[in-house]
C-alpha atoms as a PDB file:
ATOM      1  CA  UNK A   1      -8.871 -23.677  22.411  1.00  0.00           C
ATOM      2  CA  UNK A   2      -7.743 -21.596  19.551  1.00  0.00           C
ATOM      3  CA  UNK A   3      -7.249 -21.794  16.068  1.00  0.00           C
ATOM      4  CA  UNK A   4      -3.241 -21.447  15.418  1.00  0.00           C
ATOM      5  CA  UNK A   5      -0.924 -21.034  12.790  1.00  0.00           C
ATOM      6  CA  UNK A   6       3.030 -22.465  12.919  1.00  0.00           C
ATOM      7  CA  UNK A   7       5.307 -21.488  10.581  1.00  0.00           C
ATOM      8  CA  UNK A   8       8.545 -22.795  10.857  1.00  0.00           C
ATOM      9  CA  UNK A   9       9.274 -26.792  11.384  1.00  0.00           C
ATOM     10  CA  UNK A  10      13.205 -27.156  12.318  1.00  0.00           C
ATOM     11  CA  UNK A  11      14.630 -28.571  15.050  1.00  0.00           C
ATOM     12  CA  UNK A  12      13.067 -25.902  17.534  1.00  0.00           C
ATOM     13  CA  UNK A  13       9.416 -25.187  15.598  1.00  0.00           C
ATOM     14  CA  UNK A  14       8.495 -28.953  15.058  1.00  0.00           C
ATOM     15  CA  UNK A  15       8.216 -29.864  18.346  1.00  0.00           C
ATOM     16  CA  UNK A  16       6.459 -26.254  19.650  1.00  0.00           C
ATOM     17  CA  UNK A  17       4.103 -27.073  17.209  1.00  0.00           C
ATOM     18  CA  UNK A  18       3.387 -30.388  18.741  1.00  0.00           C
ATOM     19  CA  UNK A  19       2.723 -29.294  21.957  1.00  0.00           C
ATOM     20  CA  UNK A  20      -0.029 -26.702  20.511  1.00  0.00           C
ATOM     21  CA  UNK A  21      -1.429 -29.501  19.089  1.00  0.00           C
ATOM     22  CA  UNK A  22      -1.386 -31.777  21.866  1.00  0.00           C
ATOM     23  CA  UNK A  23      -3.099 -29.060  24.019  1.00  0.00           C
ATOM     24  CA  UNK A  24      -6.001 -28.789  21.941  1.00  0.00           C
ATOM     25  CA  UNK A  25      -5.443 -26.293  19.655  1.00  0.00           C
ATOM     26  CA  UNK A  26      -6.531 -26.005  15.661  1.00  0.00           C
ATOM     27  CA  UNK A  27      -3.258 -26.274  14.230  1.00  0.00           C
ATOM     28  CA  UNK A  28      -2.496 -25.689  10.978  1.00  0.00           C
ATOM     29  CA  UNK A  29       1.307 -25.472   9.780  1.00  0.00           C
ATOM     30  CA  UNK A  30       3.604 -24.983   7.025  1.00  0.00           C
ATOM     31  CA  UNK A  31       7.011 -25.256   6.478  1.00  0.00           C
ATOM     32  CA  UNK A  32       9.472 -24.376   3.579  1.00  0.00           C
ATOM     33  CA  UNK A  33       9.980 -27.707   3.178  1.00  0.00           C
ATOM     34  CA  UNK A  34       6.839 -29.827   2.390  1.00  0.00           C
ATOM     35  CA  UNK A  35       7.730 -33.154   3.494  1.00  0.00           C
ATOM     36  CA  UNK A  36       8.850 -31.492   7.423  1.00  0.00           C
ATOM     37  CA  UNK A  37       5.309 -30.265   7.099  1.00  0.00           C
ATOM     38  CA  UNK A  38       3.667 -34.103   6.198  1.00  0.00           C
ATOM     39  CA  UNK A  39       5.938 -35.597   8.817  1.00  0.00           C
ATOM     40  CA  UNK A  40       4.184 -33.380  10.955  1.00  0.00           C
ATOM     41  CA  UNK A  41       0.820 -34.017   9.858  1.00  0.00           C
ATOM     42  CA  UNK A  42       1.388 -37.859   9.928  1.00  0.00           C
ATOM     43  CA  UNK A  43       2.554 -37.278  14.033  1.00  0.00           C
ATOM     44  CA  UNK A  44      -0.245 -35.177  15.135  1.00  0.00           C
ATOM     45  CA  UNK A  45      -2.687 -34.370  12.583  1.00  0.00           C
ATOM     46  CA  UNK A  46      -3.843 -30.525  11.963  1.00  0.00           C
ATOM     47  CA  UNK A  47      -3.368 -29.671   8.154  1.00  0.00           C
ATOM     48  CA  UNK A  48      -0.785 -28.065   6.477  1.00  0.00           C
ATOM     49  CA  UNK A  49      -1.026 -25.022   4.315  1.00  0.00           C
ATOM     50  CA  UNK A  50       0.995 -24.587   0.685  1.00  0.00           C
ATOM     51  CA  UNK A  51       1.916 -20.893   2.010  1.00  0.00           C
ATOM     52  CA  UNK A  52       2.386 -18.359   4.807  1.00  0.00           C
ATOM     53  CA  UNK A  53      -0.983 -16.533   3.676  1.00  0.00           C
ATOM     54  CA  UNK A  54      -2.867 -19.818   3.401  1.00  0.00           C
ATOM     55  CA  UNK A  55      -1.895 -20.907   7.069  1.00  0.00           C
ATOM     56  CA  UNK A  56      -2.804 -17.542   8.828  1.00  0.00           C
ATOM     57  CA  UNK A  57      -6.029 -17.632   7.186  1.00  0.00           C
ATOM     58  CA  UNK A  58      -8.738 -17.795  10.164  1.00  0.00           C
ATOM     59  CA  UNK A  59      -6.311 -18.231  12.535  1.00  0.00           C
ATOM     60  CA  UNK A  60      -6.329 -16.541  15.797  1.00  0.00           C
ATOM     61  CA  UNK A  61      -2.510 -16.860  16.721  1.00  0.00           C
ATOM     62  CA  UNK A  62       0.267 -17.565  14.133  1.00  0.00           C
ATOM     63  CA  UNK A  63       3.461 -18.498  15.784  1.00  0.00           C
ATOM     64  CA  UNK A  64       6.788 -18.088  13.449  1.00  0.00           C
ATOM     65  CA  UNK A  65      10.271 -19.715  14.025  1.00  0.00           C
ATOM     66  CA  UNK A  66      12.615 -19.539  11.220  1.00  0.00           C
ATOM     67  CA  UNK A  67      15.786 -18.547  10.183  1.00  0.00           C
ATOM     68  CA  UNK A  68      17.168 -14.862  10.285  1.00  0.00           C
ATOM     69  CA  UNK A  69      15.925 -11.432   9.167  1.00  0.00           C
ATOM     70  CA  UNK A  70      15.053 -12.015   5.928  1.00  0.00           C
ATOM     71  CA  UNK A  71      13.456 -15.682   6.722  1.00  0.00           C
ATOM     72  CA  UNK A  72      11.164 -13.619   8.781  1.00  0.00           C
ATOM     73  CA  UNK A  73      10.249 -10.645   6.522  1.00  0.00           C
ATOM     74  CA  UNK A  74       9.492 -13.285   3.888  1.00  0.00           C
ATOM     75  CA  UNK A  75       6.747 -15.449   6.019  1.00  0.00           C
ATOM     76  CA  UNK A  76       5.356 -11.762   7.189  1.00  0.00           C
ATOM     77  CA  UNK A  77       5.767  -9.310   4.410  1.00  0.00           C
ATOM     78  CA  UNK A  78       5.623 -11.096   1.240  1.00  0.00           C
ATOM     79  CA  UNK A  79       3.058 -11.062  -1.107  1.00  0.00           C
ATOM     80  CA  UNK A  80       1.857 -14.801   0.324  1.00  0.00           C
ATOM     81  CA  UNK A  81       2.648 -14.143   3.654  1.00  0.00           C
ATOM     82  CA  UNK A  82       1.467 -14.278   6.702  1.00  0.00           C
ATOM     83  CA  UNK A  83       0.429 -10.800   7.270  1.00  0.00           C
ATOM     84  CA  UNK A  84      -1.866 -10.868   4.324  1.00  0.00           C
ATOM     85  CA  UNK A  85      -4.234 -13.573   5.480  1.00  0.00           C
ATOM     86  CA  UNK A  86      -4.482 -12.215   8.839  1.00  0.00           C
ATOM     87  CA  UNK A  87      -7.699 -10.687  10.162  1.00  0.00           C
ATOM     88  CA  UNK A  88      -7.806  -7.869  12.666  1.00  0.00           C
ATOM     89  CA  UNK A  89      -7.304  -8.257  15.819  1.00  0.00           C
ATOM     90  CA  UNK A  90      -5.366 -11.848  15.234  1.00  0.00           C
ATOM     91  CA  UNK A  91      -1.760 -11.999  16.804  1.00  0.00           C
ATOM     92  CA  UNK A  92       1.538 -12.757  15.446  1.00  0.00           C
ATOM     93  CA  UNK A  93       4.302 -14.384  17.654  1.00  0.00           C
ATOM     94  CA  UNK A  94       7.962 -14.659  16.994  1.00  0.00           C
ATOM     95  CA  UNK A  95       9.603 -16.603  18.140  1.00  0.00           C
ATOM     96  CA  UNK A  96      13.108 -16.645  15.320  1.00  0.00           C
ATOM     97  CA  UNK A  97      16.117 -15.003  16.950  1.00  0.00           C
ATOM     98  CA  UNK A  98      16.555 -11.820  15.043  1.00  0.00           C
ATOM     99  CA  UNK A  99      17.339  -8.283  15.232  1.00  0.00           C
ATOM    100  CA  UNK A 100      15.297  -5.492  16.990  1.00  0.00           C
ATOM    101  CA  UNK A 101      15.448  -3.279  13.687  1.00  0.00           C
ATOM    102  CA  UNK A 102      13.637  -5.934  11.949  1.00  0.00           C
ATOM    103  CA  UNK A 103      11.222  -6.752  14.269  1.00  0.00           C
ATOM    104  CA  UNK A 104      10.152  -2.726  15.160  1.00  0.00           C
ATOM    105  CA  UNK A 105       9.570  -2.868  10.935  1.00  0.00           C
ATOM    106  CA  UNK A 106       7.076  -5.896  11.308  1.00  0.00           C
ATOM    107  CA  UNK A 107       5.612  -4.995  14.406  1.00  0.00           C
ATOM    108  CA  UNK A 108       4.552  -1.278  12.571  1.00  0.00           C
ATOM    109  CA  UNK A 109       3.561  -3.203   9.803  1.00  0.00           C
ATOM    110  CA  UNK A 110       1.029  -5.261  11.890  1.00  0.00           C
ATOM    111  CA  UNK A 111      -0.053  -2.691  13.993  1.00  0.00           C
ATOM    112  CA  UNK A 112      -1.099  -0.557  10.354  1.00  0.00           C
ATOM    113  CA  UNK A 113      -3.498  -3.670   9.784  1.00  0.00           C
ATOM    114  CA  UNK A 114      -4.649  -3.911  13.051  1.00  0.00           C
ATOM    115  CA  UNK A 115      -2.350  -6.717  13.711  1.00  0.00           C
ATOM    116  CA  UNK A 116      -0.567  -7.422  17.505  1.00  0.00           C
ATOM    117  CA  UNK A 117       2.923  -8.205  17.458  1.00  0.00           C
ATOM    118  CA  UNK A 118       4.890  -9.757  20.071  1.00  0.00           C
ATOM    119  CA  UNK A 119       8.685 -10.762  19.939  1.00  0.00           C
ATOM    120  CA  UNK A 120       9.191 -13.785  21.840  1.00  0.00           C
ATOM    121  CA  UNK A 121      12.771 -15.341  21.169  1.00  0.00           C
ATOM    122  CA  UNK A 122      13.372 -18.598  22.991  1.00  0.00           C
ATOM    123  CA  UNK A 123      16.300 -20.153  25.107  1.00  0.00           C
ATOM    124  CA  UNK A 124      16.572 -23.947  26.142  1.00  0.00           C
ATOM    125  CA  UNK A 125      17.512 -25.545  22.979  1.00  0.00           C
ATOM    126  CA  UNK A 126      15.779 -29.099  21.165  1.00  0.00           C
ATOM    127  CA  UNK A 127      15.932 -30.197  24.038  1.00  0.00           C
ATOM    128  CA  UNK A 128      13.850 -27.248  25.842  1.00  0.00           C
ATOM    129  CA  UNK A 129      11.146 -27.580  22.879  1.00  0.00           C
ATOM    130  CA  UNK A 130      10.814 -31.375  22.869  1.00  0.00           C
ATOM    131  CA  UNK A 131      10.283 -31.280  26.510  1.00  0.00           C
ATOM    132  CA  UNK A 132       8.015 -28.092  26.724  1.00  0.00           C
ATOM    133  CA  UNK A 133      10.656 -26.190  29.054  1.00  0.00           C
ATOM    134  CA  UNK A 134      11.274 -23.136  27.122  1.00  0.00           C
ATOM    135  CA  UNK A 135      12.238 -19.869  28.274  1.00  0.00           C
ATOM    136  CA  UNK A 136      10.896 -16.956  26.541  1.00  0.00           C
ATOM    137  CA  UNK A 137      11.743 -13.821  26.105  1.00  0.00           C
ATOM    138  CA  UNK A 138       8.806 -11.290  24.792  1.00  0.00           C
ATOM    139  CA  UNK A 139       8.490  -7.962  23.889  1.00  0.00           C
ATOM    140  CA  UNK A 140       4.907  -5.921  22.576  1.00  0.00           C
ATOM    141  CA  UNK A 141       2.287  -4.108  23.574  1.00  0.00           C
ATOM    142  CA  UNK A 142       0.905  -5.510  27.409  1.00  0.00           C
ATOM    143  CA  UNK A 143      -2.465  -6.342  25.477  1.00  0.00           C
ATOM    144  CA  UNK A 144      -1.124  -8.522  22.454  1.00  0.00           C
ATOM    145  CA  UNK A 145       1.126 -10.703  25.536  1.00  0.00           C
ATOM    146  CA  UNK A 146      -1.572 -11.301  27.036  1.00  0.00           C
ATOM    147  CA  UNK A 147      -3.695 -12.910  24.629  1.00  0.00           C
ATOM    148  CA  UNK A 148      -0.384 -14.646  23.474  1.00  0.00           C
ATOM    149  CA  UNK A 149       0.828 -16.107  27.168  1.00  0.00           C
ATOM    150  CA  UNK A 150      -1.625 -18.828  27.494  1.00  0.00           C
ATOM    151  CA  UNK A 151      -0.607 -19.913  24.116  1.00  0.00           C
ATOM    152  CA  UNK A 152       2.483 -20.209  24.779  1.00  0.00           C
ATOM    153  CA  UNK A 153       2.098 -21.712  28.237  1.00  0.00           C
ATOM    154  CA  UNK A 154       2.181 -25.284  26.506  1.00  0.00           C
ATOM    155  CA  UNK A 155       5.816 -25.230  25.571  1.00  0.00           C
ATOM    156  CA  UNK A 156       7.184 -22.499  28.197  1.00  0.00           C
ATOM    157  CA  UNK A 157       9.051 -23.075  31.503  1.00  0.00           C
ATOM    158  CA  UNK A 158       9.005 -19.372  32.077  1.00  0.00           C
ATOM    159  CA  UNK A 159       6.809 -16.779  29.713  1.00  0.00           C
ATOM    160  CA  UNK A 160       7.721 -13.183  30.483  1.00  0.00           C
ATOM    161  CA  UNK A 161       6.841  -9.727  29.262  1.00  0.00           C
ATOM    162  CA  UNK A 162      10.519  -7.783  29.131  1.00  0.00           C
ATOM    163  CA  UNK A 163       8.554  -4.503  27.267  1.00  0.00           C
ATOM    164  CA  UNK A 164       7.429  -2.613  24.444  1.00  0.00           C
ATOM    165  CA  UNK A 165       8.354  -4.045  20.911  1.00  0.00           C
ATOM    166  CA  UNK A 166      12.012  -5.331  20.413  1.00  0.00           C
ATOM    167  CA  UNK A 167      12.566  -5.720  23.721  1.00  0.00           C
ATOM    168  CA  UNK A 168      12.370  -9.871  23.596  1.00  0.00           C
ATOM    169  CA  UNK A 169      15.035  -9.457  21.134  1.00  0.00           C
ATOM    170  CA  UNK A 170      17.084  -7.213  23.199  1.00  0.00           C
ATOM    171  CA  UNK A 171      16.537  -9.720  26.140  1.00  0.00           C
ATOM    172  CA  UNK A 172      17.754 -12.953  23.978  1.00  0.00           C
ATOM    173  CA  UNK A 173      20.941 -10.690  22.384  1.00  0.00           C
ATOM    174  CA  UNK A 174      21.511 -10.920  26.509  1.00  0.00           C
ATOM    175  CA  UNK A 175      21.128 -14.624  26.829  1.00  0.00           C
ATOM    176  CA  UNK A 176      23.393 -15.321  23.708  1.00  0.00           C
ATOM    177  CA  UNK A 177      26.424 -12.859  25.202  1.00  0.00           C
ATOM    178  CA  UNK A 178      25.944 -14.906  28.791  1.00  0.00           C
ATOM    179  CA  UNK A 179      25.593 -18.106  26.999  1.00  0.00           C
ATOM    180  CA  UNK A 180      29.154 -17.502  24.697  1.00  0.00           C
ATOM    181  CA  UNK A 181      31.368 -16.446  27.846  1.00  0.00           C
ATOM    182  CA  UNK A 182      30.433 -20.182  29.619  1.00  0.00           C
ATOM    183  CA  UNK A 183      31.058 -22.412  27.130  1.00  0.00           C
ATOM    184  CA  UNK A 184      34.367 -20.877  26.275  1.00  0.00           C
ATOM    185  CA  UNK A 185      35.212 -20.674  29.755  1.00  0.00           C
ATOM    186  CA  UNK A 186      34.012 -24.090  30.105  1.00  0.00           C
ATOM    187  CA  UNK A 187      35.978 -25.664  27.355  1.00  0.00           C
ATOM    188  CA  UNK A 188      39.092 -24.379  28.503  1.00  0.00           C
ATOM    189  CA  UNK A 189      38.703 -25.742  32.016  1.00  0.00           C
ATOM    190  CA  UNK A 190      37.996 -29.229  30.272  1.00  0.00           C
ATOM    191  CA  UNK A 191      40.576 -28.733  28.175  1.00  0.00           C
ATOM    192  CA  UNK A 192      43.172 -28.001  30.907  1.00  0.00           C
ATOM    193  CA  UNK A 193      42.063 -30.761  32.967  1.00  0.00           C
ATOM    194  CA  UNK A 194      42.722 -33.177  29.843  1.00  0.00           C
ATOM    195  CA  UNK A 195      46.440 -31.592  29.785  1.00  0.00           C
ATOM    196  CA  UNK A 196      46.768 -32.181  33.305  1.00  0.00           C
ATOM    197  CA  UNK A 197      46.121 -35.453  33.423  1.00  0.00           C
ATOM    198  CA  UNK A 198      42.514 -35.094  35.713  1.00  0.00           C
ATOM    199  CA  UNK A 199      39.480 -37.502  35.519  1.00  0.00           C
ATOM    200  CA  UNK A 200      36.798 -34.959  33.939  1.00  0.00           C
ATOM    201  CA  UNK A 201      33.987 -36.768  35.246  1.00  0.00           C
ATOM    202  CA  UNK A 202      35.661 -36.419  38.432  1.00  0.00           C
ATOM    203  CA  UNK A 203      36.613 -32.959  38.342  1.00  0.00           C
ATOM    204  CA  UNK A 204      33.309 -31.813  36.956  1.00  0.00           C
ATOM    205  CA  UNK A 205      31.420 -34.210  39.799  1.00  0.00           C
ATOM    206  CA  UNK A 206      33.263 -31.610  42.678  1.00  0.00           C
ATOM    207  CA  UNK A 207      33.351 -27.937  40.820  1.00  0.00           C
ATOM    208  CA  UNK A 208      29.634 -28.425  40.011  1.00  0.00           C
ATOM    209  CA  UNK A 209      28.947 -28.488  43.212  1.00  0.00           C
ATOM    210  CA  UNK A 210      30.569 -25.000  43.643  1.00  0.00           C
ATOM    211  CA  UNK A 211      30.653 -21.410  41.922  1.00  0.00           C
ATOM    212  CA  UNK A 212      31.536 -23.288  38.858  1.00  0.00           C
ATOM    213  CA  UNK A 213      28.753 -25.143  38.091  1.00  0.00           C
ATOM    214  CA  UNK A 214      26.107 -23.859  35.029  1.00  0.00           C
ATOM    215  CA  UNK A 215      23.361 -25.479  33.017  1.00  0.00           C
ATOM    216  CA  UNK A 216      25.888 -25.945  30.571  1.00  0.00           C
ATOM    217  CA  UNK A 217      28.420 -28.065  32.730  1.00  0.00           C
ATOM    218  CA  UNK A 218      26.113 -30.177  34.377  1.00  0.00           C
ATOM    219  CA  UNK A 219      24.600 -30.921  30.237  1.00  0.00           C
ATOM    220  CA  UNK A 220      27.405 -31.135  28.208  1.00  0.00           C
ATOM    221  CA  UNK A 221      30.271 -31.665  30.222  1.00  0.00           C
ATOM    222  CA  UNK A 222      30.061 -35.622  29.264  1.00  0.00           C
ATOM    223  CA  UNK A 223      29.611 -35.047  25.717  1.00  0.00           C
ATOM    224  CA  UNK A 224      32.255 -31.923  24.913  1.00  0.00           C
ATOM    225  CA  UNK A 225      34.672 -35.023  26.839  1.00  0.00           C
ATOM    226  CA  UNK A 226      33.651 -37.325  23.929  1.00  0.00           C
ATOM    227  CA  UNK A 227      34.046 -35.205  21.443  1.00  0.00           C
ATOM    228  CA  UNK A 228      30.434 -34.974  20.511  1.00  0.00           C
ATOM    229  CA  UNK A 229      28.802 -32.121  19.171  1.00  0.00           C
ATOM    230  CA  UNK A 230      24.962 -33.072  17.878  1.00  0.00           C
ATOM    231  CA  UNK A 231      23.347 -32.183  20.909  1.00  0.00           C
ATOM    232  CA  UNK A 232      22.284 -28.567  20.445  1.00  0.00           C
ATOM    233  CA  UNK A 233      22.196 -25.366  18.783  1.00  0.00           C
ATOM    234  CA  UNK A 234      24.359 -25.064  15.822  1.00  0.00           C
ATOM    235  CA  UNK A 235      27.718 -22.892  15.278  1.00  0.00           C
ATOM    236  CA  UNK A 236      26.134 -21.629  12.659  1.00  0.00           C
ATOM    237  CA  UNK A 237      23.332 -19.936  14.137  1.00  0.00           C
ATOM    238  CA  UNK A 238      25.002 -19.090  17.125  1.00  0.00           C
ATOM    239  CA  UNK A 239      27.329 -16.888  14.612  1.00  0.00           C
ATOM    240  CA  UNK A 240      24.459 -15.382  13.417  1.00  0.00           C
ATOM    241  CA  UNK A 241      23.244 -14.397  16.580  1.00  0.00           C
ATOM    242  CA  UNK A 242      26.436 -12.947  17.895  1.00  0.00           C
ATOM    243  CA  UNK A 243      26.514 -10.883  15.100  1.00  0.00           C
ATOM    244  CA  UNK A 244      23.126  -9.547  15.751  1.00  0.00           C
ATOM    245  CA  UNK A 245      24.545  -9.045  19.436  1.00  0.00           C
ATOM    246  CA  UNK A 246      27.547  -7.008  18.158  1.00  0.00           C
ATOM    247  CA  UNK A 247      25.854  -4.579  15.483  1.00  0.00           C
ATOM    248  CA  UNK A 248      23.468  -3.749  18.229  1.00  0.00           C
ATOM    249  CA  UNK A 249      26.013  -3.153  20.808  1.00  0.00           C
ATOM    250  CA  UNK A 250      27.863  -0.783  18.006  1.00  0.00           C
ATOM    251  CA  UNK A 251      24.156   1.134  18.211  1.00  0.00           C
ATOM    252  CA  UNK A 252      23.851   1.563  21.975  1.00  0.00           C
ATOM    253  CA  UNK A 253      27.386   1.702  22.330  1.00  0.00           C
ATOM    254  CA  UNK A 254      27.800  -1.108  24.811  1.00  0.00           C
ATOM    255  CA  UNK A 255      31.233  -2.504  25.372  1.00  0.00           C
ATOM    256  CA  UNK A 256      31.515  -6.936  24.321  1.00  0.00           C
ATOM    257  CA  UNK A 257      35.133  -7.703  24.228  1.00  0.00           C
ATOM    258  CA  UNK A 258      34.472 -11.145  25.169  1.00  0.00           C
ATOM    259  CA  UNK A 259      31.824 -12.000  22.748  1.00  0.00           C
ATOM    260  CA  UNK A 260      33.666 -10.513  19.941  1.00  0.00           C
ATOM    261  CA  UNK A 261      36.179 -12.448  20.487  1.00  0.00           C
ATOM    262  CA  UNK A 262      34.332 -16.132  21.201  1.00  0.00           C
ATOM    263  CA  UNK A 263      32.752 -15.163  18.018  1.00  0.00           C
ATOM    264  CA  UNK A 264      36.259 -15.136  16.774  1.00  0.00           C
ATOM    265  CA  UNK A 265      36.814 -18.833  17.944  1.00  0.00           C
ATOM    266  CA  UNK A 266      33.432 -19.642  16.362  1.00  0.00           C
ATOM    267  CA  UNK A 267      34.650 -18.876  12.958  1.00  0.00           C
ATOM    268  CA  UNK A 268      37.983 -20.882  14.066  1.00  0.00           C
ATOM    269  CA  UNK A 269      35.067 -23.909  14.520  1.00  0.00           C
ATOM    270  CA  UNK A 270      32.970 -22.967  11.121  1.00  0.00           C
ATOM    271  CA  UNK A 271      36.785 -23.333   9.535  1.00  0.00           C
ATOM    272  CA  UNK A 272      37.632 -26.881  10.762  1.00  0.00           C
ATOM    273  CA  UNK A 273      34.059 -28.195   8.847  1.00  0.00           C
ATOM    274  CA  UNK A 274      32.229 -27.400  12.626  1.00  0.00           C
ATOM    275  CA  UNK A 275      28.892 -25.090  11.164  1.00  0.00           C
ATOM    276  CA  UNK A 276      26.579 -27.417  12.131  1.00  0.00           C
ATOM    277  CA  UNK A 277      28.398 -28.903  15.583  1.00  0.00           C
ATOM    278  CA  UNK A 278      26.503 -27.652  18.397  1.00  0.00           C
ATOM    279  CA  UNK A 279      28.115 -24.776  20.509  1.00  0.00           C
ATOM    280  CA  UNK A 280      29.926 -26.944  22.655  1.00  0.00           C
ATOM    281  CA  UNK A 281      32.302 -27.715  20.099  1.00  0.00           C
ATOM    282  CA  UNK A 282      34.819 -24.734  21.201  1.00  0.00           C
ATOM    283  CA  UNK A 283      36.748 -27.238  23.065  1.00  0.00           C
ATOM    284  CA  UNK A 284      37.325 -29.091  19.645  1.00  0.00           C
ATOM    285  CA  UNK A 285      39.456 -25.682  19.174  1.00  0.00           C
ATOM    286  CA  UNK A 286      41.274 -25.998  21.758  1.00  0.00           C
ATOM    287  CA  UNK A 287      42.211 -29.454  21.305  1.00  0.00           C
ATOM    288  CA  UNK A 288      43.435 -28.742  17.495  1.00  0.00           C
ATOM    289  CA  UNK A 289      45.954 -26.496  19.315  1.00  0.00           C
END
């Protein structure tokens, strides 16, 4: 078992951070906000830490999941952070949604102080953390993965090396453009059927059985039909993340009509008081029509 740092308690880090702890591992966390990180404590045990610099300290592994760029640069870079209470040869692992720009920066940075770096973004939502069945996404040198992977094993339905540094990042801007093209494409086809006058459960019960169906019909049909949006990852950060997705594509020169424009639809959401609705909540759009 190893001695492992997790910074970052939200929705997604909180229950990762379980899991390590559950497994075995010397966990010691921290979180912005103290009483996420005693709430913690009072669940599992471990020990929390008053800074980045004070939880890396000794540990073998420190795992980050936080906000955006400069969330990230903060736990790493600062004069408290992480970075500066790592030994050599410990490993940092990302797993915040961010750019590739930034992480390239931190992953130099490490490597100068004999650091490994690995970008390892995550899709599958709360629900995907709670339950251990995360995908992820990771990008860094072949060594640094795979001292990480059996770490990571304890909250991952799939764990896979997609290349050199960045390339996790790159992988997840991917999983963000697929995920933005379904759910608008499946509100409107809820949202017709409402017009027309069709049972949803009963449509959705036959087209799921056909080219139709996703992982995002067959979960949130039921809900996006109720009008309930609490049940996953926030307009907010999915805003955030498209905009990552579109700066890069203005870099490599790749062509995203579509998510430029569901993007769009997301700041119609973040206008009716939606920022914190989960993704789903496109259809609540369309209905306002």
């Amino acid at each position: 078992m190893a001695r492992v740092a997790f910074l970052g308690l939200g929705v997604m880090g909180y229950p990762m951070a379980g899991h390590l702890a559950r497994a075995g591992h010397e966990v010691t966390v921290y979180n912005r906000t103290a009483a996420k990180a005693d709430a913690w404590l009072a669940q599992h045990g471990g020990r929390a830490a008053p800074t980045p610099r004070a939880a890396a300290e000794g540990a073998e592994f420190v795992m980050a999941c936080v906000g955006n760029d400069g969330d990230l640069r903060a736990v790493c870079a600062a004069a408290d952070g992480a970075f500066a209470g790592m030994a050599p040869g410990a490993t940092f692992v990302d797993h915040t949604t961010v750019s590739a720009s930034v992480t390239r920066e931190l992953a130099a940075r490490a490597g100068s102080a004999g650091i490994g770096y690995v970008d390892a973004p995550v899709s599958g939502g709360q629900a995907g953390a709670e339950n251990g069945q995360l995908s992820i996404m990771c990008g860094g040198a072949q060594d640094a993965f795979d001292q990480a992977e059996p770490v990571m094993a304890v909250y991952a339905k799939i764990c896979r090396r997609m290349g050199d540094t960045g390339a996790g990042q790159l992988a997840k801007m991917c999983n963000q453009i697929a995920i933005a093209g379904v759910v608008q494409g499946l509100a409107e086809s809820l949202s017709f059927a409402e017009r027309a006058g069709l049972s949803v459960p009963d449509l959705v019960e036959v087209i799921s059985q056909g080219a139709a169906g996703s992982w995002q019909m067959q979960n949130r049909h039921a809900t996006m039909a109720r009008g309930e949006f609490d049940f996953g990852f926030a307009v907010d950060w999915m805003r955030k993340d498209l905009g990552i997705c579109l700066a890069t594509a203005d870099e490599n020169g790749a062509s995203l009509p579509l998510t430029a424009l569901v993007d769009q639809f997301y700041k119609d959401v973040q206008n009716m008081g939606g920022g914190r609705w989960d993704t789903s909540s496109l259809i609540a759009r369309l209905r306002a029509r």
